[in-house]
PDB file of N, CA and C in Angstrom:
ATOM      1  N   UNK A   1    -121.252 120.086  88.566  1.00  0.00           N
ATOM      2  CA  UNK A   1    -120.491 120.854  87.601  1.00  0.00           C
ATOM      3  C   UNK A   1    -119.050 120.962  88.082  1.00  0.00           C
ATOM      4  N   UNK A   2    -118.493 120.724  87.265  1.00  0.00           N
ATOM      5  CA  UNK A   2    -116.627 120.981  87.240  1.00  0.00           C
ATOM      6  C   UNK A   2    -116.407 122.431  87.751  1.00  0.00           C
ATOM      7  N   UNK A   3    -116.230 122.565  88.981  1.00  0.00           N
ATOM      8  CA  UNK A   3    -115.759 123.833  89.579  1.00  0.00           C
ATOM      9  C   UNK A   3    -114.500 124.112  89.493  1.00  0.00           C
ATOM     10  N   UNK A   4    -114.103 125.400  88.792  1.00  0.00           N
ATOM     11  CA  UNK A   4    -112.595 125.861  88.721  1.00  0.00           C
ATOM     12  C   UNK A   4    -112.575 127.118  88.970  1.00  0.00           C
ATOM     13  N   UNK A   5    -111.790 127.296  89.864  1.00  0.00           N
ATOM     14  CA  UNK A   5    -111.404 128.813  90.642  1.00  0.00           C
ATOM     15  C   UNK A   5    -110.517 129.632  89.662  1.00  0.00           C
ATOM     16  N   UNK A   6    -110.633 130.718  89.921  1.00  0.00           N
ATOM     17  CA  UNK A   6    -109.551 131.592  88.750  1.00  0.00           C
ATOM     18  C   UNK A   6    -108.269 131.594  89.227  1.00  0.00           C
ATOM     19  N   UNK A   7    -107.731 130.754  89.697  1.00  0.00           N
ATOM     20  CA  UNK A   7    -106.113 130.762  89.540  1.00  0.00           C
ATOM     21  C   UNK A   7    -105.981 129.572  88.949  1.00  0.00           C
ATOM     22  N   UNK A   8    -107.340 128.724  88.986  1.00  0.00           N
ATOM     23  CA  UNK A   8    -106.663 127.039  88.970  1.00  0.00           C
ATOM     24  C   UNK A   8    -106.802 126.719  86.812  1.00  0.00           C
ATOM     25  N   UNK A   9    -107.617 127.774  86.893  1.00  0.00           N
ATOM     26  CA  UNK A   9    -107.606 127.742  85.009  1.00  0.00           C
ATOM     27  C   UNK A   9    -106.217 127.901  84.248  1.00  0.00           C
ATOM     28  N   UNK A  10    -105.136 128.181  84.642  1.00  0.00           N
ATOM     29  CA  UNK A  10    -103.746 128.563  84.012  1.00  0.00           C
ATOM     30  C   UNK A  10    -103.446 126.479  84.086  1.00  0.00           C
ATOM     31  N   UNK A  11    -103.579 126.201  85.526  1.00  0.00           N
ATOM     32  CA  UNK A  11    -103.271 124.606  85.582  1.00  0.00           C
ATOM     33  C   UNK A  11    -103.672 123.836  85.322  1.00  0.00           C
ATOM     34  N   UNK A  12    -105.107 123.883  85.148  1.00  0.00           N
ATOM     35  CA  UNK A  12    -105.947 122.432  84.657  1.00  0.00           C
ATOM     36  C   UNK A  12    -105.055 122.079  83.643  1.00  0.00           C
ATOM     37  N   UNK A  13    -105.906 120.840  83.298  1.00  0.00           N
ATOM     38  CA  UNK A  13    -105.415 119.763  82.158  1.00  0.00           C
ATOM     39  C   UNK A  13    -106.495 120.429  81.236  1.00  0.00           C
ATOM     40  N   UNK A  14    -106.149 119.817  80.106  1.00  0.00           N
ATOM     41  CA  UNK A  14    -107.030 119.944  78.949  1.00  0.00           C
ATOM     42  C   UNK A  14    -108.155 119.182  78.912  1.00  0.00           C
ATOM     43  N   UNK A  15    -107.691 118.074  79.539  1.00  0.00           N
ATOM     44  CA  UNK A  15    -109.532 116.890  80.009  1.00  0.00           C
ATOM     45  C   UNK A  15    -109.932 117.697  81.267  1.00  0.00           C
ATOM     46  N   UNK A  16    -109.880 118.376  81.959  1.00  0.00           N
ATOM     47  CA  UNK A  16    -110.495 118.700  83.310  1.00  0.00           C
ATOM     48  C   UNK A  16    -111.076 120.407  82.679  1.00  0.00           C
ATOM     49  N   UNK A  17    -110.599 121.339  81.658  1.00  0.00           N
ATOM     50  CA  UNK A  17    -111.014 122.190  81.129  1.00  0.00           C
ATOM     51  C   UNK A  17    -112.161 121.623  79.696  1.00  0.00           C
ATOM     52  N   UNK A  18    -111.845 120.970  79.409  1.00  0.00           N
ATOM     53  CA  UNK A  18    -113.461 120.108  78.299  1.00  0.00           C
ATOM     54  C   UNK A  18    -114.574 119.657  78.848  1.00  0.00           C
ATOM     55  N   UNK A  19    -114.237 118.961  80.469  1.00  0.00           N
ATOM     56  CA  UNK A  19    -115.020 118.712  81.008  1.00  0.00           C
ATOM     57  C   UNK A  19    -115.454 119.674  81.625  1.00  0.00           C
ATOM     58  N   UNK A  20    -115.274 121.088  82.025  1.00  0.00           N
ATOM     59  CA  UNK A  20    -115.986 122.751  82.564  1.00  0.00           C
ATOM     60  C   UNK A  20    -116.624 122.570  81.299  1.00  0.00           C
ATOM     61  N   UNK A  21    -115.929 122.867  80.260  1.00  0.00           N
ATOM     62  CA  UNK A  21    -117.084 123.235  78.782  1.00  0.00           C
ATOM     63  C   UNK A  21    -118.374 122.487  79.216  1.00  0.00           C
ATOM     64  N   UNK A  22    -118.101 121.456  78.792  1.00  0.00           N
ATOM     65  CA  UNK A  22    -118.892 120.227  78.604  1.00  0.00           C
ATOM     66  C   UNK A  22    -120.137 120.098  80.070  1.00  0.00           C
ATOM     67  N   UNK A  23    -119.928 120.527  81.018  1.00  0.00           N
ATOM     68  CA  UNK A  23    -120.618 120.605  82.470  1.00  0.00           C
ATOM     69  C   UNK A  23    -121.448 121.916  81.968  1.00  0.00           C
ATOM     70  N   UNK A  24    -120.817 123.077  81.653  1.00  0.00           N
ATOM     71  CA  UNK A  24    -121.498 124.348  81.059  1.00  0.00           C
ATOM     72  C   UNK A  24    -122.257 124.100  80.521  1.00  0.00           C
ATOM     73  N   UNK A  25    -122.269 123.453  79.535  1.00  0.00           N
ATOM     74  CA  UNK A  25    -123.330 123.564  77.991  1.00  0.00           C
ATOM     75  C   UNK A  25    -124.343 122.281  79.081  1.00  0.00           C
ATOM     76  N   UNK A  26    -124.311 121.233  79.461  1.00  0.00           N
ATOM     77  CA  UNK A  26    -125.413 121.013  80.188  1.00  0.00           C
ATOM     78  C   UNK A  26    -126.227 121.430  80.923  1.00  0.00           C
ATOM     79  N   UNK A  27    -125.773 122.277  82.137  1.00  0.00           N
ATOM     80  CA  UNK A  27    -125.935 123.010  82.997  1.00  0.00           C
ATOM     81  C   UNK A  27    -126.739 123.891  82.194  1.00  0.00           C
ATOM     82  N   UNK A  28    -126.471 124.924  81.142  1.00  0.00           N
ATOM     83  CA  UNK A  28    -127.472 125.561  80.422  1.00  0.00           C
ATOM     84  C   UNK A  28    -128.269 124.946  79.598  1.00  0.00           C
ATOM     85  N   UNK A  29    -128.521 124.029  79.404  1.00  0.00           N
ATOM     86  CA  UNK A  29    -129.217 122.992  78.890  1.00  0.00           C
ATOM     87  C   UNK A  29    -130.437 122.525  79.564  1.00  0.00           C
ATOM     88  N   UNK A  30    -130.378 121.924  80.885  1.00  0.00           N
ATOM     89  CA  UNK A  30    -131.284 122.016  81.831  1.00  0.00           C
ATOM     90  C   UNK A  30    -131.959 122.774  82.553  1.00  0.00           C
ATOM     91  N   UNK A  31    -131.206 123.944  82.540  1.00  0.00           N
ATOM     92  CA  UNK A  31    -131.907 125.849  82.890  1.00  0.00           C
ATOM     93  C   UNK A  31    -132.571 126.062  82.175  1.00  0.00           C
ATOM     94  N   UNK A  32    -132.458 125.628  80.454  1.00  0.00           N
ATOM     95  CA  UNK A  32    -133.345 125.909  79.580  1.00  0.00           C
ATOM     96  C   UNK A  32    -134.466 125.339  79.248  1.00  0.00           C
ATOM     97  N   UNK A  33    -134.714 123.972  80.302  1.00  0.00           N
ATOM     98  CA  UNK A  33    -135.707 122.971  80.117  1.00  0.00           C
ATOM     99  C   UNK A  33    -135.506 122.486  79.016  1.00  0.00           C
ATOM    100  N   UNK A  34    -134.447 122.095  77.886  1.00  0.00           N
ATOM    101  CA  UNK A  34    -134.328 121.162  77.358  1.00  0.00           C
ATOM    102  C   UNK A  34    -133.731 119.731  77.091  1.00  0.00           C
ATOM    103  N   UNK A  35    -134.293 119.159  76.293  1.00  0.00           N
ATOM    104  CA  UNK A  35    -133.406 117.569  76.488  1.00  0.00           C
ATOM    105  C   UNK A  35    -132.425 117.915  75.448  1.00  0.00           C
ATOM    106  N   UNK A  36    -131.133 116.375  75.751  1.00  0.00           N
ATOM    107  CA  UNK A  36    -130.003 116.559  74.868  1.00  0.00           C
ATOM    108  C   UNK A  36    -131.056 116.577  73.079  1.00  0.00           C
ATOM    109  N   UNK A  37    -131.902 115.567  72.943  1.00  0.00           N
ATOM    110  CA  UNK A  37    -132.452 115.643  71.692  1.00  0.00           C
ATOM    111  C   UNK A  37    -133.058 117.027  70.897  1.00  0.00           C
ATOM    112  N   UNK A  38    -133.734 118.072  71.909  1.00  0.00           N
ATOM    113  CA  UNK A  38    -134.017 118.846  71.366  1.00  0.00           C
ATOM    114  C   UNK A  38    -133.165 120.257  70.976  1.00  0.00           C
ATOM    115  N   UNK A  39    -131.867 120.294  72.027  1.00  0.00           N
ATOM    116  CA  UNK A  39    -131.004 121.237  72.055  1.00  0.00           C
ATOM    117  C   UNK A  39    -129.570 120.285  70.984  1.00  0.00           C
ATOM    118  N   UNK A  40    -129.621 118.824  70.554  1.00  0.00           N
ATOM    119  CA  UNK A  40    -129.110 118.542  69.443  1.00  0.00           C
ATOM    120  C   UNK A  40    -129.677 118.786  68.263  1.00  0.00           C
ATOM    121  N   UNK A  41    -131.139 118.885  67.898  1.00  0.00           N
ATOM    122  CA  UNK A  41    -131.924 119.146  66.745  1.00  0.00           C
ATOM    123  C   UNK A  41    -131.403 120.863  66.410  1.00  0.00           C
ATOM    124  N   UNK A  42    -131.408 121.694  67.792  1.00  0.00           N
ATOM    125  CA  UNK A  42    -131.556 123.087  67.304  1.00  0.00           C
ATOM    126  C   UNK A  42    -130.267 123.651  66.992  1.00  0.00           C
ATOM    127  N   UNK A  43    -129.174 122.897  67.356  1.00  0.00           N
ATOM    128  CA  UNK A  43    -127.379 123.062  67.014  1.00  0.00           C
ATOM    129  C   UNK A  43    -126.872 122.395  66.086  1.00  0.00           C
ATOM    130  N   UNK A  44    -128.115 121.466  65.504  1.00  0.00           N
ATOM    131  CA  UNK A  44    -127.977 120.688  63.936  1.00  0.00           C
ATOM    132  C   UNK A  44    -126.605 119.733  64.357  1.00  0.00           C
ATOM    133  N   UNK A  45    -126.547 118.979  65.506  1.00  0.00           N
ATOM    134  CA  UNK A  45    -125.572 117.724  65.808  1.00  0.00           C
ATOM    135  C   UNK A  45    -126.473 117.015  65.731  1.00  0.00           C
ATOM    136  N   UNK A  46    -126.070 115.559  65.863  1.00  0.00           N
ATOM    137  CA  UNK A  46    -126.340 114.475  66.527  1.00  0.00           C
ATOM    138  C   UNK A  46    -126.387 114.569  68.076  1.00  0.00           C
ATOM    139  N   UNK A  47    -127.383 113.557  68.547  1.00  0.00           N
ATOM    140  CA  UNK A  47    -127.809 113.792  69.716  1.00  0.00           C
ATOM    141  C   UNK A  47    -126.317 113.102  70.875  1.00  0.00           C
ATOM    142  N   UNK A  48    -125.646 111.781  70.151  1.00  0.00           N
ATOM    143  CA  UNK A  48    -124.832 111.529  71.046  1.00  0.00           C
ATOM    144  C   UNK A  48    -123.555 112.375  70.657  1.00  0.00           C
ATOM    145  N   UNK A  49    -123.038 113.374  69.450  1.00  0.00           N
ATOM    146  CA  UNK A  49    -122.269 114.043  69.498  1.00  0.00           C
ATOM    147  C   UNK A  49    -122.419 115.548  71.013  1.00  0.00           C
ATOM    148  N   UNK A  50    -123.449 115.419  71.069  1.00  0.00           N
ATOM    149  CA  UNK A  50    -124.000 116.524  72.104  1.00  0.00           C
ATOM    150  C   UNK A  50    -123.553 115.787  73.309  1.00  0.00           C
ATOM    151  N   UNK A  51    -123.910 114.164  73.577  1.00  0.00           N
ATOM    152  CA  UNK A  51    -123.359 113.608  74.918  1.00  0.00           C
ATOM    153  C   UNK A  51    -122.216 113.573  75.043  1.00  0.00           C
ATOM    154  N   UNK A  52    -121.354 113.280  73.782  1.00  0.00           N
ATOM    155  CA  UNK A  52    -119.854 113.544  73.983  1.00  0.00           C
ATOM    156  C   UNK A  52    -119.107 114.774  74.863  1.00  0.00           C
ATOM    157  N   UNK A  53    -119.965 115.974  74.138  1.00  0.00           N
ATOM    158  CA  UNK A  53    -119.601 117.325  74.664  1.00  0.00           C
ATOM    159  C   UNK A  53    -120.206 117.456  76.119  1.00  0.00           C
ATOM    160  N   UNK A  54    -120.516 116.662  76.614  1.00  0.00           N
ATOM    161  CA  UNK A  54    -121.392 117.291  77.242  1.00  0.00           C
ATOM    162  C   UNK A  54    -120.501 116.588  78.918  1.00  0.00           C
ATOM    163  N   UNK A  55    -119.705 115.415  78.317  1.00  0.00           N
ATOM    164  CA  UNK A  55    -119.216 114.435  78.779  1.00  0.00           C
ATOM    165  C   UNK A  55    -117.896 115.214  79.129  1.00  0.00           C
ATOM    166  N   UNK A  56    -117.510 116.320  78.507  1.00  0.00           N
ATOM    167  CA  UNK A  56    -116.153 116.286  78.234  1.00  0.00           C
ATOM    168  C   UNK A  56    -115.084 115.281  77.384  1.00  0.00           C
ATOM    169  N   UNK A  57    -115.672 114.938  76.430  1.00  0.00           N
ATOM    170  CA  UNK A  57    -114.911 114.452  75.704  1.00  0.00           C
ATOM    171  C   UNK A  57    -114.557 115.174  74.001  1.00  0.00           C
ATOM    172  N   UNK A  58    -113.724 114.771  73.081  1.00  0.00           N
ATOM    173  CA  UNK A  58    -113.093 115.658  72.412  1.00  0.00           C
ATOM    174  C   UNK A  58    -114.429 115.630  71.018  1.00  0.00           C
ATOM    175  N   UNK A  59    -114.594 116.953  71.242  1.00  0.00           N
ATOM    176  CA  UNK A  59    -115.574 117.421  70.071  1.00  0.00           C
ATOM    177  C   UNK A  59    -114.604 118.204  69.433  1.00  0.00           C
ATOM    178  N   UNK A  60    -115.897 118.877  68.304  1.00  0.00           N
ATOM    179  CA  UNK A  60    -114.750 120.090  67.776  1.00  0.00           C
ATOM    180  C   UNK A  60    -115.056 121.561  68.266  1.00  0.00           C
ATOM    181  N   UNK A  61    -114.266 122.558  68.026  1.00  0.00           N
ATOM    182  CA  UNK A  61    -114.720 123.856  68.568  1.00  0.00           C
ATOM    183  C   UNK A  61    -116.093 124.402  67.917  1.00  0.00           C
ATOM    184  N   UNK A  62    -116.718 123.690  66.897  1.00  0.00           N
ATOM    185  CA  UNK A  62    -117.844 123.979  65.779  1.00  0.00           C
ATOM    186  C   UNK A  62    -118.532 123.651  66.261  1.00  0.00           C
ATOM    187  N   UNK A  63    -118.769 122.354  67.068  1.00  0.00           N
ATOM    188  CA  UNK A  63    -119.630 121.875  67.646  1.00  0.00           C
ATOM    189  C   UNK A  63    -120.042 122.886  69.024  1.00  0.00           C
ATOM    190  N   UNK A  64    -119.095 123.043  70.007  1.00  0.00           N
ATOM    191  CA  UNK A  64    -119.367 124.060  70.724  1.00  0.00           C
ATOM    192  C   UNK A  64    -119.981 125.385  70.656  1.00  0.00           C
ATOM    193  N   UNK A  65    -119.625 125.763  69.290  1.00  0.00           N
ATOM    194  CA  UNK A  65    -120.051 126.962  68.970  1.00  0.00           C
ATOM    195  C   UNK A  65    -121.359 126.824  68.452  1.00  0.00           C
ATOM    196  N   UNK A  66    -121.796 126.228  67.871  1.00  0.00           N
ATOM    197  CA  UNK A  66    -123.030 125.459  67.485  1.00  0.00           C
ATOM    198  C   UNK A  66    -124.235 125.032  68.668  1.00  0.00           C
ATOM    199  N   UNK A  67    -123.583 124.912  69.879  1.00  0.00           N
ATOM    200  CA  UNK A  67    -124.387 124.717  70.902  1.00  0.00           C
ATOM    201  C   UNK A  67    -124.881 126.065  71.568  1.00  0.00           C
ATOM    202  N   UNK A  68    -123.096 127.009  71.629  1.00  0.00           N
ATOM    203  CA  UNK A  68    -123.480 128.359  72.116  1.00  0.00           C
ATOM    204  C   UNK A  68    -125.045 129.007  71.729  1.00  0.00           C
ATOM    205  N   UNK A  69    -124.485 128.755  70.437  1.00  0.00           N
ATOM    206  CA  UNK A  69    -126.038 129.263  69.235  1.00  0.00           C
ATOM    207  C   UNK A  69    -127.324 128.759  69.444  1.00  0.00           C
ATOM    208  N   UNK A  70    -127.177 127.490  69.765  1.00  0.00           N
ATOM    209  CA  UNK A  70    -128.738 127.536  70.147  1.00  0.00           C
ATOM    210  C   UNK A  70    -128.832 127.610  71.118  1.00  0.00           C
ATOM    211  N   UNK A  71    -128.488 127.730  72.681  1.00  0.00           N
ATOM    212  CA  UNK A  71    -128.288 127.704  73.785  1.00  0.00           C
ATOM    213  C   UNK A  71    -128.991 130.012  73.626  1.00  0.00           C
ATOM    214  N   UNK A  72    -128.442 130.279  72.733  1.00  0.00           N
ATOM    215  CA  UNK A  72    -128.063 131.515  72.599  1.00  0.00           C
ATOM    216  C   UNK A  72    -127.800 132.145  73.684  1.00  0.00           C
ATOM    217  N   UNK A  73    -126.449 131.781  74.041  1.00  0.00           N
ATOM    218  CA  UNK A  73    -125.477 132.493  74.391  1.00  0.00           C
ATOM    219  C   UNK A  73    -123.914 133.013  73.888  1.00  0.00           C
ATOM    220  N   UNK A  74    -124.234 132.745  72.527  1.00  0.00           N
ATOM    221  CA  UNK A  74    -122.835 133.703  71.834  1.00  0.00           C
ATOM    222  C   UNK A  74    -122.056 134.358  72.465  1.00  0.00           C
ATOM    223  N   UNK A  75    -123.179 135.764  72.897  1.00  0.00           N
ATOM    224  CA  UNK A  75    -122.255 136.297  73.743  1.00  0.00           C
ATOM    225  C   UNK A  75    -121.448 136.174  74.087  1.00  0.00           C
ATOM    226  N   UNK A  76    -121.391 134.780  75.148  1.00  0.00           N
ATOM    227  CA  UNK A  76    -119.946 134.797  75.827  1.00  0.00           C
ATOM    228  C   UNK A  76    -118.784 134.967  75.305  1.00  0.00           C
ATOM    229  N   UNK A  77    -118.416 134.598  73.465  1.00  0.00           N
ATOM    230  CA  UNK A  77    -117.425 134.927  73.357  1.00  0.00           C
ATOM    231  C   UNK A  77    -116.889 136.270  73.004  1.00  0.00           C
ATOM    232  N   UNK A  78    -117.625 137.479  73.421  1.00  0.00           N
ATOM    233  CA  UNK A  78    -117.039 138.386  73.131  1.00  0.00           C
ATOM    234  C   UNK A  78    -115.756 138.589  73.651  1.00  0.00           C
ATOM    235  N   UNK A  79    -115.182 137.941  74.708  1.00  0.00           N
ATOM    236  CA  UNK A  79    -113.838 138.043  75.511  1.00  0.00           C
ATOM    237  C   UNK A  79    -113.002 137.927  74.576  1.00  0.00           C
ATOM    238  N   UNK A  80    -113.249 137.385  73.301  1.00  0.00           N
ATOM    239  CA  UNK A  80    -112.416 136.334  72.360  1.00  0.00           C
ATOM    240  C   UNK A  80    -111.638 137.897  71.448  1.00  0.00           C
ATOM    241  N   UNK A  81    -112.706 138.607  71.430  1.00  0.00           N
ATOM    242  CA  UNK A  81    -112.615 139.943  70.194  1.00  0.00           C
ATOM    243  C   UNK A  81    -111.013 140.814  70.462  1.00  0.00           C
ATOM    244  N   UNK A  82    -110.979 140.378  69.336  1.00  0.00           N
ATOM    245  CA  UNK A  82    -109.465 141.767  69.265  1.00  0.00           C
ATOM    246  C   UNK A  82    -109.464 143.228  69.728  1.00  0.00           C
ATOM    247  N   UNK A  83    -108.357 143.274  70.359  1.00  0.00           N
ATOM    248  CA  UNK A  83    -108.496 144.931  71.107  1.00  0.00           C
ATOM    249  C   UNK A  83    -107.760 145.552  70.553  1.00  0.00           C
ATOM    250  N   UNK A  84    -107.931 146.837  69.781  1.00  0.00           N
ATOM    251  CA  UNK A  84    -106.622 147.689  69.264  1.00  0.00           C
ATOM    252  C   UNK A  84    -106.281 148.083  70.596  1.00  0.00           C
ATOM    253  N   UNK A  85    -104.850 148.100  71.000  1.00  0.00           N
ATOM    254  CA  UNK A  85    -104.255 148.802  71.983  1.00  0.00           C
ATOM    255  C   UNK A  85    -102.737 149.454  71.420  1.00  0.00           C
ATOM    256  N   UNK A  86    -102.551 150.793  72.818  1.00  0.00           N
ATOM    257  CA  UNK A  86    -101.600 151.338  72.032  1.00  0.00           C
ATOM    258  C   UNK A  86    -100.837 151.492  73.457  1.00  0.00           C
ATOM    259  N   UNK A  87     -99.489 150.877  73.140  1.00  0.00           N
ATOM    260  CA  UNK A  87     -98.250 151.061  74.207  1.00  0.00           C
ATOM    261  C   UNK A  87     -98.203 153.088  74.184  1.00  0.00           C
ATOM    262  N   UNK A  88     -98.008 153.516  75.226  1.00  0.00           N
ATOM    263  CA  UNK A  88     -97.941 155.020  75.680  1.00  0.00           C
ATOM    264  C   UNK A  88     -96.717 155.598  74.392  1.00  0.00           C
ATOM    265  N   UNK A  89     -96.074 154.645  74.269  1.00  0.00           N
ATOM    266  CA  UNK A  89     -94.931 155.227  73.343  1.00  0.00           C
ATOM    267  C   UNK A  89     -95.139 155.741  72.107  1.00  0.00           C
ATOM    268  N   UNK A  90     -96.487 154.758  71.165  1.00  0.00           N
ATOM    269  CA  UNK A  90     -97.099 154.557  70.281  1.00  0.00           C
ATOM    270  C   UNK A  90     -98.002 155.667  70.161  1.00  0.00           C
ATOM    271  N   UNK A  91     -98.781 155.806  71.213  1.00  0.00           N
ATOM    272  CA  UNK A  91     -99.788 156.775  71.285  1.00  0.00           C
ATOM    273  C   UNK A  91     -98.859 158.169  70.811  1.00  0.00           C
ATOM    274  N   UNK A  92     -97.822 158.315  71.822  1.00  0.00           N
ATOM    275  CA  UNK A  92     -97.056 159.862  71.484  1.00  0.00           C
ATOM    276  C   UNK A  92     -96.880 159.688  70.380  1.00  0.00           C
ATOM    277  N   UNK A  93     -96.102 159.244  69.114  1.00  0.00           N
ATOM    278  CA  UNK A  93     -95.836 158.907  68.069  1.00  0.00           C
ATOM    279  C   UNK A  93     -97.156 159.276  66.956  1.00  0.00           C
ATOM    280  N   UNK A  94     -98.503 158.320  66.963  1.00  0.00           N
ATOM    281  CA  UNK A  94     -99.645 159.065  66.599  1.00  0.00           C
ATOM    282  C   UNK A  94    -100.244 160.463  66.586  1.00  0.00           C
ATOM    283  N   UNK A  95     -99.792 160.546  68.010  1.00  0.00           N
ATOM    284  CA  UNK A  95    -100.448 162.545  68.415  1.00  0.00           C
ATOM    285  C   UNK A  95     -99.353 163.504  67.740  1.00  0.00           C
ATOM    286  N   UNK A  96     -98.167 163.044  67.400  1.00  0.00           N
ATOM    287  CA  UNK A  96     -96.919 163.730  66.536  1.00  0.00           C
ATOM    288  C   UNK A  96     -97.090 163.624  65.402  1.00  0.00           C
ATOM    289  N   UNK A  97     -97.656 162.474  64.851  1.00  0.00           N
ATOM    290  CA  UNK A  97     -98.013 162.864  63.727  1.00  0.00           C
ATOM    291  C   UNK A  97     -99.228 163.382  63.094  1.00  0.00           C
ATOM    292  N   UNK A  98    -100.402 163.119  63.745  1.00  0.00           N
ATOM    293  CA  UNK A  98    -101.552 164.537  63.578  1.00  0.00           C
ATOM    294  C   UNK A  98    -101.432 165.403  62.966  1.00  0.00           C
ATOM    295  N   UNK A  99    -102.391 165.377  62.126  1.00  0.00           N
ATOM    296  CA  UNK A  99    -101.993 167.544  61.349  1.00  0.00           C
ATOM    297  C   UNK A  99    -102.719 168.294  62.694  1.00  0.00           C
ATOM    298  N   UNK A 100    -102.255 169.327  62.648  1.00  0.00           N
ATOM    299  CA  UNK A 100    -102.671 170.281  63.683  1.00  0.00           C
ATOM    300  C   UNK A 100    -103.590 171.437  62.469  1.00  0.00           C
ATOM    301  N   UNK A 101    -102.834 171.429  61.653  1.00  0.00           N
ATOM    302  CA  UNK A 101    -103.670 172.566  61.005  1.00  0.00           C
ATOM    303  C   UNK A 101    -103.182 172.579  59.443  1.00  0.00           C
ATOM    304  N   UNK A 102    -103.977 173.088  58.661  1.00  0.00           N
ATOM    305  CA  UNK A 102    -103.737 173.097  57.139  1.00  0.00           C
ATOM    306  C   UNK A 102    -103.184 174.356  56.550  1.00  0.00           C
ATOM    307  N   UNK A 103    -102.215 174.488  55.718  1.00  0.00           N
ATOM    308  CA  UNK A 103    -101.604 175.523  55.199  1.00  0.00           C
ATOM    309  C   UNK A 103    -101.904 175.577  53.484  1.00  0.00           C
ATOM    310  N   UNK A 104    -101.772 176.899  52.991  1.00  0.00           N
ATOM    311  CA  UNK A 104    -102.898 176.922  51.839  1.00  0.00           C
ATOM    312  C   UNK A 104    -101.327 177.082  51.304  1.00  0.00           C
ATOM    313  N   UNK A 105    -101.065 176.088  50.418  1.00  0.00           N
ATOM    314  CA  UNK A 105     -99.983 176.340  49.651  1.00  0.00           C
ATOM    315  C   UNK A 105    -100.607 176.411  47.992  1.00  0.00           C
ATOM    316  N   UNK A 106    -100.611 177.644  47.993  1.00  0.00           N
ATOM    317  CA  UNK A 106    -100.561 178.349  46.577  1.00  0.00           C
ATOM    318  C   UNK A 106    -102.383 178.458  46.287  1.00  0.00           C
ATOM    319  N   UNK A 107    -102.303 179.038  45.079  1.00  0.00           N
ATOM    320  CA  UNK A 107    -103.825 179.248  44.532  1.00  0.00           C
ATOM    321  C   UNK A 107    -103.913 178.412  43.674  1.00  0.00           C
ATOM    322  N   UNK A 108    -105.267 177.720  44.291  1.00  0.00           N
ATOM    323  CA  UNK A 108    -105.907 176.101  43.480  1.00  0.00           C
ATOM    324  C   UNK A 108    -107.334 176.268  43.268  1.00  0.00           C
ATOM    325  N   UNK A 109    -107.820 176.152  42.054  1.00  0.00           N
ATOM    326  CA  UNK A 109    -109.108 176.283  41.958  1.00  0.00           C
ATOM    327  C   UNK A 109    -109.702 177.130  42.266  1.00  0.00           C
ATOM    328  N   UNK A 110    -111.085 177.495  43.061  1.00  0.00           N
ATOM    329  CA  UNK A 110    -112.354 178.654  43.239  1.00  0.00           C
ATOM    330  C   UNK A 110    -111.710 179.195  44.591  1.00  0.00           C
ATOM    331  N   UNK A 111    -110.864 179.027  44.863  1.00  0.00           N
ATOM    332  CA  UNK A 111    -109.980 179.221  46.071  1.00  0.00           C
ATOM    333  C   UNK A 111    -108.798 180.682  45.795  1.00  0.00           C
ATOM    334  N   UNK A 112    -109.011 180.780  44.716  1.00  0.00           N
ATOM    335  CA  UNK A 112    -107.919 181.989  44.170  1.00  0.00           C
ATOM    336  C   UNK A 112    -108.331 183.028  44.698  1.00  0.00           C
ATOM    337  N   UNK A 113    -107.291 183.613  45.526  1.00  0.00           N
ATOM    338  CA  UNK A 113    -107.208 185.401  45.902  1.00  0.00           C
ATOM    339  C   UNK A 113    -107.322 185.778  44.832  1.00  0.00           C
ATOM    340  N   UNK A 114    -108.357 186.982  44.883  1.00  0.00           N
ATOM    341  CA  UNK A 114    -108.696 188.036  44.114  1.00  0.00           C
ATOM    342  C   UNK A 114    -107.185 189.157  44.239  1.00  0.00           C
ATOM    343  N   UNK A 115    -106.486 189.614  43.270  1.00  0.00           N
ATOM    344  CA  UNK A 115    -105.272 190.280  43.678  1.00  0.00           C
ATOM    345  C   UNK A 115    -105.685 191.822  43.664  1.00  0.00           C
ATOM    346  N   UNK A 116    -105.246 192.692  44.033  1.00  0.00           N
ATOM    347  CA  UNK A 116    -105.521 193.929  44.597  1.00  0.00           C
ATOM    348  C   UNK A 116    -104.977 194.433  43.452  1.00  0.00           C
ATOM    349  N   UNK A 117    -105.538 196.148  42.827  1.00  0.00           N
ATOM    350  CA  UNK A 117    -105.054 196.520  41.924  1.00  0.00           C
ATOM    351  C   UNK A 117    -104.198 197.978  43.144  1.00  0.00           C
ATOM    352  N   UNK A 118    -104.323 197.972  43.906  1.00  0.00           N
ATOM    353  CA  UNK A 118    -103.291 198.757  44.647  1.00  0.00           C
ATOM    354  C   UNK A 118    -102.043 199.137  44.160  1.00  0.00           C
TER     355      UNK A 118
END
């Protein structure tokens, strides 16, 4: 398997990062006790589109994702998911605008003061 350290992922090439994919999805492939034919039947490819990927050579991202799926490991891309984040500046800005509390402006509906005959 294509070993890449976490600094060396910013530098690879784009053929030396297809070929990690491509080493991955085998690697779980054979953990799973299956052949390329039966883990191509269950990702609905072709069996040598699966050797391509598997090769590191240029598939499409559908195809990958398609393997994730039957491989079922989706999961992994949760890294992928959008994060709401809020710069500290932003946050103050939100908490300023907050209602803190509600003010009864005027009599509306079943809400009417009864007025005092005082």
């Amino acid at each position: 398997m294509t070993d890449i350290s976490d600094k060396d992922w910013i530098a690879a090439s784009d053929t030396t990062l297809m070929q990690t994919l491509g080493a991955f999805i085998k690697d779980q492939r054979i953990r799973q006790n299956k052949t390329q034919g039966q883990l191509a039947k269950d990702a609905g490819i072709a069996r040598s589109t699966l050797s391509l990927c598997e090769r590191g050579e240029n598939t499409s991202l559908l195809v990958f994702i398609q393997l994730l799926r039957a491989l079922k490991l989706l999961h992994l891309l949760k890294e992928f998911r959008l994060r709401l984040e809020f710069s500290p500046l932003e946050l103050a800005k939100l908490e300023r605008s907050k209602r803190i509390r509600v003010r009864n402006k005027g009599i509306t509906g079943n809400n009417q003061a009864s007025k005092s005959d005082w």
